[in-house]
Protein backbone atom coordinates (compact mmCIF):
# COMPACT_ATOMS: atom_id res chain seq x y z
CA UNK A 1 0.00 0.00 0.00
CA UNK A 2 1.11 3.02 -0.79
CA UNK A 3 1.49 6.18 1.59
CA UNK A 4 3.09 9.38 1.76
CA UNK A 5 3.20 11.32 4.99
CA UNK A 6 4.31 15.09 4.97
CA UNK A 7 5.30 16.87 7.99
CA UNK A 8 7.37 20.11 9.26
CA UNK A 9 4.84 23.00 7.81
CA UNK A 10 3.88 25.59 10.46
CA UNK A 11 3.52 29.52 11.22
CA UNK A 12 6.52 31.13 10.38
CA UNK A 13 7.48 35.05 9.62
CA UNK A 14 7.64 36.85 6.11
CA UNK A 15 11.73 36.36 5.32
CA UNK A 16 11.61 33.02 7.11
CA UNK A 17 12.53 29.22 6.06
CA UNK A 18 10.74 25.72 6.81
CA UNK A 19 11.61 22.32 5.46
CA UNK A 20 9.18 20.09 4.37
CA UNK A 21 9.29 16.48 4.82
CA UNK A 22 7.57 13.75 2.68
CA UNK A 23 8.05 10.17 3.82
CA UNK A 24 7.01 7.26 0.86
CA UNK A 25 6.20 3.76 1.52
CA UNK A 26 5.17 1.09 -0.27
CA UNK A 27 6.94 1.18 -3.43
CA UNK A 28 10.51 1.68 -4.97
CA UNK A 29 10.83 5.35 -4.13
CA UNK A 30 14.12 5.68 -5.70
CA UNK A 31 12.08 4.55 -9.40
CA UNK A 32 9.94 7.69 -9.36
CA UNK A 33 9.06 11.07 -10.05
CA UNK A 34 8.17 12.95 -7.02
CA UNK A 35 6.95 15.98 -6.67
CA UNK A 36 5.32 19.33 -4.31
CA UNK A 37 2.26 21.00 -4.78
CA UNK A 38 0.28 23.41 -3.03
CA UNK A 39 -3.27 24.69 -2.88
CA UNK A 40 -4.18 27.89 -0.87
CA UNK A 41 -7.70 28.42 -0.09
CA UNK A 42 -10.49 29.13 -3.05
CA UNK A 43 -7.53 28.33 -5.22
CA UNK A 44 -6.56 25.25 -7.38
CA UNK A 45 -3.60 22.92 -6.28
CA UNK A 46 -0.60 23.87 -8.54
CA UNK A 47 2.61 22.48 -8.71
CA UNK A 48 5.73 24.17 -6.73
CA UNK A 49 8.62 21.99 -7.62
CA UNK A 50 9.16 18.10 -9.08
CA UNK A 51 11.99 15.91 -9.02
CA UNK A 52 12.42 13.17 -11.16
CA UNK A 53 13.90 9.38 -10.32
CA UNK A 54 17.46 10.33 -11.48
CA UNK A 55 17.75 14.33 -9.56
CA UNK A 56 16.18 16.60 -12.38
CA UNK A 57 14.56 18.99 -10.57
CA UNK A 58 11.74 22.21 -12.01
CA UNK A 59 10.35 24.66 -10.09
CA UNK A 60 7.42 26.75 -10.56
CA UNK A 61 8.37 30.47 -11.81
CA UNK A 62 6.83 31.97 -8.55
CA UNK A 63 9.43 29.89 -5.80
CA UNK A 64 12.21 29.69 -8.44
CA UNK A 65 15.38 30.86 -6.26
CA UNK A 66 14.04 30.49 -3.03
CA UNK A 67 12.63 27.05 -2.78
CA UNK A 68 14.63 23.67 -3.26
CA UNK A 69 13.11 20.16 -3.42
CA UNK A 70 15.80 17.20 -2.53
CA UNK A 71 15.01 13.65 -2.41
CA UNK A 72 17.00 10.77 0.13
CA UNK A 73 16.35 7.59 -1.73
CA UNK A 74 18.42 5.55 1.80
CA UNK A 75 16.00 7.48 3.61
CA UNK A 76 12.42 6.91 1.02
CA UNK A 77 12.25 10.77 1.51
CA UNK A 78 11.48 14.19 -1.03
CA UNK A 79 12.12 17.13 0.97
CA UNK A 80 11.36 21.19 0.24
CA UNK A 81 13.02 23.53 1.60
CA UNK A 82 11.62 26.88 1.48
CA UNK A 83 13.29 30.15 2.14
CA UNK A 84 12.25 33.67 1.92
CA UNK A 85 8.72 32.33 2.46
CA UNK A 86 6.11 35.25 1.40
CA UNK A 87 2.65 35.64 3.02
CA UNK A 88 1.42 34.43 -0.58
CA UNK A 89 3.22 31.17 -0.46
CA UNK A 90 0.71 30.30 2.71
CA UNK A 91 -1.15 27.44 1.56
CA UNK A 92 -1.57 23.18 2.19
CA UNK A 93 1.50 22.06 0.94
CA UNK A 94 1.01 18.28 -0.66
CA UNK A 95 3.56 15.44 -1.73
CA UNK A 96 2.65 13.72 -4.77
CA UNK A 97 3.76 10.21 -6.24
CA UNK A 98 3.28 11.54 -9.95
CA UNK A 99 2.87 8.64 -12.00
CA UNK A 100 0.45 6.95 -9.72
CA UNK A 101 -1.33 10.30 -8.67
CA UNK A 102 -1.23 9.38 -4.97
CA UNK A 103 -1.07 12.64 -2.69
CA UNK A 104 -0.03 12.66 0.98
CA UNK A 105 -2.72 14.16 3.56
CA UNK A 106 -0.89 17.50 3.01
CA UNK A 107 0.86 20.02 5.82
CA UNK A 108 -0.71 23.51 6.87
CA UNK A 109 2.30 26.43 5.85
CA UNK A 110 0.89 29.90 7.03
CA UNK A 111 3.80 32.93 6.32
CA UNK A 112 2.69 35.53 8.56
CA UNK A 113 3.77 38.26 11.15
């Protein structure tokens, strides 16, 4: 069965930086295209950054410079660091096995002072 389980979103200042943490079980993580997303309310879910099985990474125009997805593949994890966070990047932030569409249950990020 497959699960992905984010954690490490939170209240945090304009200027500030959290890490994101998306653990994957139940398949052969280091095989696939992972990737973040986030959906802010009365908005759609739109994709912030994807990396694919062998480290090629994208990022979406808006977090280009100041956001950085990683993946473990000893540790089955895809992690996002975010710095500079903006009150606009509040929003669920949601770990996605791409090829599969499987989502994690997603992790509250709120950029405020």
């Amino acid at each position: 069965q497959v699960q992905l389980v984010e954690s490490g979103g939170g209240l945090v200042q304009p200027g500030g930086s959290l890490k994101l943490s998306c653990v994957a079980s139940g398949f052969t993580f280091y095989s696939f295209t992972m990737s973040w997303y986030r959906q802010a309310p009365g908005k759609e879910r739109d994709l912030v950054a994807i990396i694919s099985a062998r480290g090629a990474l994208d990022y979406a125009g808006s977090v280009k410079g100041r956001f950085t997805i990683s993946r473990d593949n000893a540790k089955n994890t895809v992690y996002l660091q975010m710095n500079s966070l903006k009150p606009e990047d509040t929003a669920v932030y949601y770990c996605k096995l791409e090829s599969r569409g499987i989502w994690g249950q997603g992790t509250q990020v709120t950029v405020s002072s």
